[in-house]
N, C-alpha and C. Protein backbone atom coordinates (compact mmCIF):
# COMPACT_ATOMS: atom_id res chain seq x y z
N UNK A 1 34.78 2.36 17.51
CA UNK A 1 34.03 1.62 18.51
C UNK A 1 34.91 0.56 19.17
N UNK A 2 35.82 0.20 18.77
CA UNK A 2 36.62 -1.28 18.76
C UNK A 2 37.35 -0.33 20.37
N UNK A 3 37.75 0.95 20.41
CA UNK A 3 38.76 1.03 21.38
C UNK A 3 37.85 1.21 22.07
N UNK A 4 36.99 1.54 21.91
CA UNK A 4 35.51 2.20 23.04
C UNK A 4 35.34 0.93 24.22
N UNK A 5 34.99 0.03 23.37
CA UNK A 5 34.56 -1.65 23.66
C UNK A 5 35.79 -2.07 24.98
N UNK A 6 37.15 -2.17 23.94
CA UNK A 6 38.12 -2.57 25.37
C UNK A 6 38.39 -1.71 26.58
N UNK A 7 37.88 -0.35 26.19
CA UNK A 7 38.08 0.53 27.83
C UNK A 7 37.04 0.22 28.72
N UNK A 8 35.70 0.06 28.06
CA UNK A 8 34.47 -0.23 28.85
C UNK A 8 34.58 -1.84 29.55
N UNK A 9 35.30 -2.68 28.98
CA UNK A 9 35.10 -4.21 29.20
C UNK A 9 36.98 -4.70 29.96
N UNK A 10 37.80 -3.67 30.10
CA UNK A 10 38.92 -4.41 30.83
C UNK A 10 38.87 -4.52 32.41
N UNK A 11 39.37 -5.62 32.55
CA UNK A 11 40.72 -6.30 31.81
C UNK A 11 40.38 -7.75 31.20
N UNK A 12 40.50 -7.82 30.40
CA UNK A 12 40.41 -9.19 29.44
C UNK A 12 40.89 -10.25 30.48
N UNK A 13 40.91 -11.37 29.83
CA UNK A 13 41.60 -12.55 30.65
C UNK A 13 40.63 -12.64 32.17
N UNK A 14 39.73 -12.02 32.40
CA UNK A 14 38.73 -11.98 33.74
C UNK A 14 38.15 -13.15 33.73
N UNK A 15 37.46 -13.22 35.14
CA UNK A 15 36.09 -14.57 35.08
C UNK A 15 35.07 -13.08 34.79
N UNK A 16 33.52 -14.01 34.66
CA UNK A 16 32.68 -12.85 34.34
C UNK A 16 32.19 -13.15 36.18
N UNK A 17 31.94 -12.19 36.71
CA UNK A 17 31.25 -12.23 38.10
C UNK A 17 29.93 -12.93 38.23
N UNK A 18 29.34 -12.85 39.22
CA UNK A 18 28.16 -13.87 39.23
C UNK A 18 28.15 -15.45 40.28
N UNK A 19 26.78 -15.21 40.64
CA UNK A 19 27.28 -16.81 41.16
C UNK A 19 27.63 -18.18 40.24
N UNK A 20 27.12 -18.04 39.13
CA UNK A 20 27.51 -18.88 38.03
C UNK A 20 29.15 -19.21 37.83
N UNK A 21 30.12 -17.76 37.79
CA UNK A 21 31.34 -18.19 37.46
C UNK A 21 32.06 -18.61 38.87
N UNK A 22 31.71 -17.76 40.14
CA UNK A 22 32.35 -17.79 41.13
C UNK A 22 33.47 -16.64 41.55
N UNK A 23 34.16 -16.79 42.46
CA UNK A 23 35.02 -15.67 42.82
C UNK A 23 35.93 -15.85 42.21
N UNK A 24 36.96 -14.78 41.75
CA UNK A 24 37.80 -14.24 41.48
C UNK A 24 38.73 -14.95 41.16
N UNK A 25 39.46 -16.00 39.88
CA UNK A 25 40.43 -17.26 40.29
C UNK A 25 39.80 -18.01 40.15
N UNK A 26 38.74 -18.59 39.80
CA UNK A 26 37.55 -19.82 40.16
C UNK A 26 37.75 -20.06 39.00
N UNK A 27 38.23 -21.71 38.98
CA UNK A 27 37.64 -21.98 37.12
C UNK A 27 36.99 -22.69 37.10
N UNK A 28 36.56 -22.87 36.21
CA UNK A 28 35.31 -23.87 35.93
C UNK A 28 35.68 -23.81 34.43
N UNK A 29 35.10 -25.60 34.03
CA UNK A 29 35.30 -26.09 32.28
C UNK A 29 34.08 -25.51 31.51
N UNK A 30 34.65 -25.00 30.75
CA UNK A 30 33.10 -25.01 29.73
C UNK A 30 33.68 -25.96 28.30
N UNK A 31 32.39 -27.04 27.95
CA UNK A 31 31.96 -28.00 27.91
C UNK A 31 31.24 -27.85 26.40
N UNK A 32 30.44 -26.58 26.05
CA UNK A 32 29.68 -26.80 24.92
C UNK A 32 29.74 -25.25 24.62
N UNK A 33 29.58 -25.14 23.71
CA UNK A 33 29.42 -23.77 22.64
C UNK A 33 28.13 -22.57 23.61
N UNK A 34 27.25 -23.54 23.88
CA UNK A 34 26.02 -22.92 24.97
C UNK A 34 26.57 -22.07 25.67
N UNK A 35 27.35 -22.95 26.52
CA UNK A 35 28.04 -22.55 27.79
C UNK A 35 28.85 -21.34 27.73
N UNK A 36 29.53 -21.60 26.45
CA UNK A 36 30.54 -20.51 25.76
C UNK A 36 29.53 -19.05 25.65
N UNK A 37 28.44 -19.65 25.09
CA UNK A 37 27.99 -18.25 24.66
C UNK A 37 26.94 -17.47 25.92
N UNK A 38 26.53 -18.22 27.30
CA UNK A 38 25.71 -17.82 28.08
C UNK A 38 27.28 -16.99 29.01
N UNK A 39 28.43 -17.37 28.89
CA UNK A 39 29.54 -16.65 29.74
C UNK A 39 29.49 -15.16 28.75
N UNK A 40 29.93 -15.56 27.42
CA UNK A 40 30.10 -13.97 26.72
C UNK A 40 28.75 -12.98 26.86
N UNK A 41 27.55 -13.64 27.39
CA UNK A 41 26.31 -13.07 26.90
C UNK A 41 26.55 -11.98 28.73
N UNK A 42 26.90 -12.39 29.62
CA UNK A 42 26.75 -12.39 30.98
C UNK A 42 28.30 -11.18 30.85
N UNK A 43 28.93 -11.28 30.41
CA UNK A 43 30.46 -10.21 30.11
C UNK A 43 29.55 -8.82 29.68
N UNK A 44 29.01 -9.31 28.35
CA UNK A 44 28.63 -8.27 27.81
C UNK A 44 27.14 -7.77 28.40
N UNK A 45 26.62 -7.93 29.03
CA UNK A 45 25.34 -7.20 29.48
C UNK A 45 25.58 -6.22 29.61
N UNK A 46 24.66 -5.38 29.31
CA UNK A 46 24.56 -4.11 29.28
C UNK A 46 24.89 -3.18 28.48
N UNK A 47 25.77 -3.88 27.68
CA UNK A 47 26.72 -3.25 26.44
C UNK A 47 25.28 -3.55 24.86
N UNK A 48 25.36 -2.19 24.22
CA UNK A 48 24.53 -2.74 23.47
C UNK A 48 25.22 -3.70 22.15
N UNK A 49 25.81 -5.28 22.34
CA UNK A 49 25.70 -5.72 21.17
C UNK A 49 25.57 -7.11 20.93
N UNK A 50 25.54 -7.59 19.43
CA UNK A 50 25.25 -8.82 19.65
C UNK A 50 26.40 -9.94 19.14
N UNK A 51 26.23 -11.29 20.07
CA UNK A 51 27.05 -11.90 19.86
C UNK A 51 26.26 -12.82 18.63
N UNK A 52 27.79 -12.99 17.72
CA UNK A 52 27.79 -13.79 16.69
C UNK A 52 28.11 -15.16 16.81
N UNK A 53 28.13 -15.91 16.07
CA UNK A 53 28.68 -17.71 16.06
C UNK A 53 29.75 -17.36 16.89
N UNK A 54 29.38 -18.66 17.72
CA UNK A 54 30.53 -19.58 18.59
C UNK A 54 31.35 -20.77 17.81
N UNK A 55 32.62 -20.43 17.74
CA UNK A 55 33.47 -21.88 16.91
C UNK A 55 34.37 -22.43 17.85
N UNK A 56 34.02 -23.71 18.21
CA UNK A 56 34.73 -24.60 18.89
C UNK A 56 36.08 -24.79 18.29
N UNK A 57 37.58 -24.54 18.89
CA UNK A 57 38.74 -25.09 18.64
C UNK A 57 39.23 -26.41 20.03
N UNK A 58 40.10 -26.54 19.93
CA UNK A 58 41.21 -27.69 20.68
C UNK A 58 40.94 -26.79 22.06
N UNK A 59 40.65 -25.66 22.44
CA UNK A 59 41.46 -25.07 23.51
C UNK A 59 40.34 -24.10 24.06
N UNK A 60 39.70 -24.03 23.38
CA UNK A 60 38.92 -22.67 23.76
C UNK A 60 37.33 -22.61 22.80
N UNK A 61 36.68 -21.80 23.28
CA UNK A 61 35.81 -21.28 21.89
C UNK A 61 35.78 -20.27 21.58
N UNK A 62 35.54 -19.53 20.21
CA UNK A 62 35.84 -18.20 19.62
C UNK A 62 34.64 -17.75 19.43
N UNK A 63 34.53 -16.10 19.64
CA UNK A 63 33.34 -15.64 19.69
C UNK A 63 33.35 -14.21 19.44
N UNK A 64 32.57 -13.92 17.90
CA UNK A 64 32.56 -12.45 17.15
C UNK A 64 31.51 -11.58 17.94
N UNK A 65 31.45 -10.31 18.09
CA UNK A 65 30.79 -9.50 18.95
C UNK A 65 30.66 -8.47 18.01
N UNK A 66 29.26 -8.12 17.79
CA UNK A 66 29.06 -7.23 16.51
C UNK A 66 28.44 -6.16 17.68
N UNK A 67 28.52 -4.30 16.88
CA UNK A 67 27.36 -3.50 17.11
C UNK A 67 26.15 -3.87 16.77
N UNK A 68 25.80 -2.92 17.55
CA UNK A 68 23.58 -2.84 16.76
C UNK A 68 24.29 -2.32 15.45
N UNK A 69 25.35 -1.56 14.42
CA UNK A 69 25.26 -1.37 13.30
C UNK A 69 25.38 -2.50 12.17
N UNK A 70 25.57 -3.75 13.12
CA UNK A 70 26.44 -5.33 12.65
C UNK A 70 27.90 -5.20 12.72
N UNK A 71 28.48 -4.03 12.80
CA UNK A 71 30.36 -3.99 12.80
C UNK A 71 30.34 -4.75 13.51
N UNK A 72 32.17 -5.46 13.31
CA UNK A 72 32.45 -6.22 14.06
C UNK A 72 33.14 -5.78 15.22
N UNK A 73 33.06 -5.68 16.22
CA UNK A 73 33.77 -4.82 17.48
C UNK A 73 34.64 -5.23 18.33
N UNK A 74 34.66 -6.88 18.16
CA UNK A 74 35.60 -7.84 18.85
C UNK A 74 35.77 -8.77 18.41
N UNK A 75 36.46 -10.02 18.74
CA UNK A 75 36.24 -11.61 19.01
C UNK A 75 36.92 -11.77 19.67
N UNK A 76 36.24 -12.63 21.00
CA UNK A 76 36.37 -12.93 22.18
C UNK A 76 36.83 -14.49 21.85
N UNK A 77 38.28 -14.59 23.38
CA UNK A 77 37.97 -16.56 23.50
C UNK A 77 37.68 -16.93 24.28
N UNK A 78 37.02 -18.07 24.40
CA UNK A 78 37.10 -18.47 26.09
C UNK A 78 37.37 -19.93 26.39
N UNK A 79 38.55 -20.26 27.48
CA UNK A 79 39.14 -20.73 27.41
C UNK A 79 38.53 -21.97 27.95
N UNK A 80 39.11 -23.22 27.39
CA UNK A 80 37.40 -24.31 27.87
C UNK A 80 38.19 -25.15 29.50
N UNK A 81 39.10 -24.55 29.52
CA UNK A 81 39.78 -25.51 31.21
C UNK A 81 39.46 -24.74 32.35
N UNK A 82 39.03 -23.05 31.85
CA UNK A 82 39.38 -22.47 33.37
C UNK A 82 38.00 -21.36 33.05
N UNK A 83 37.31 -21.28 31.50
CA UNK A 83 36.34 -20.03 31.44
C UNK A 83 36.63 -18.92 31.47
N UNK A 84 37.91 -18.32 31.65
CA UNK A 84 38.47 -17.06 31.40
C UNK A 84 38.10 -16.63 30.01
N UNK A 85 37.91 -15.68 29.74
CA UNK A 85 37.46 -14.86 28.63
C UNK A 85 38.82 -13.83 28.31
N UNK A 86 38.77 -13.19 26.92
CA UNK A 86 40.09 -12.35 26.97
C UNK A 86 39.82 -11.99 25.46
N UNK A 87 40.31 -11.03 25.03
CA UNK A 87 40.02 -10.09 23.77
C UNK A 87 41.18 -10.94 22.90
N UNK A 88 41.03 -11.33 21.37
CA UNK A 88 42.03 -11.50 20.16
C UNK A 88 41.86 -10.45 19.44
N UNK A 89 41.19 -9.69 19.37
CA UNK A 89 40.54 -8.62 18.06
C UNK A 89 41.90 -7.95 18.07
């Protein structure tokens, strides 16, 4: 599932689209774990899975992405100066 996930969801390092993030290059700070997790929730739509705890570091926040089986299928970061998102798994 893990390679399934990054063909369906590249290219990493993206904004998520929307009027929320803005065009293409647009950064915007994210600020709180919320924020963190309403960007990964808005990436992954449509995809069936669920996101796990958000952990705040210095730089970013980290974020586990399970199947409907609970596997773990990713962890996502997102970066808190610019909101870019991008695969560690």
């Amino acid at each position: 599932m893990h390679g399934e996930m990054h063909q369906k969801r590249m290219p990493y390092g993206d904004y998520c689209p929307g009027y929320k993030r803005g065009w293409y290059g647009a950064r915007k700070t994210v600020k709180t774990s919320e924020q963190a997790r309403e960007i990964v929730k808005e990436y992954f739509s449509g995809a069936d899975v669920k996101i796990g705890g958000i952990k705040e570091r210095k730089r970013f926040f980290r974020a586990e992405i399970f199947d409907s089986n609970h596997s773990l299928t990713d962890i996502v970061i997102i970066d808190k100066r610019t909101g870019r998102i991008r695969s560690i798994y």
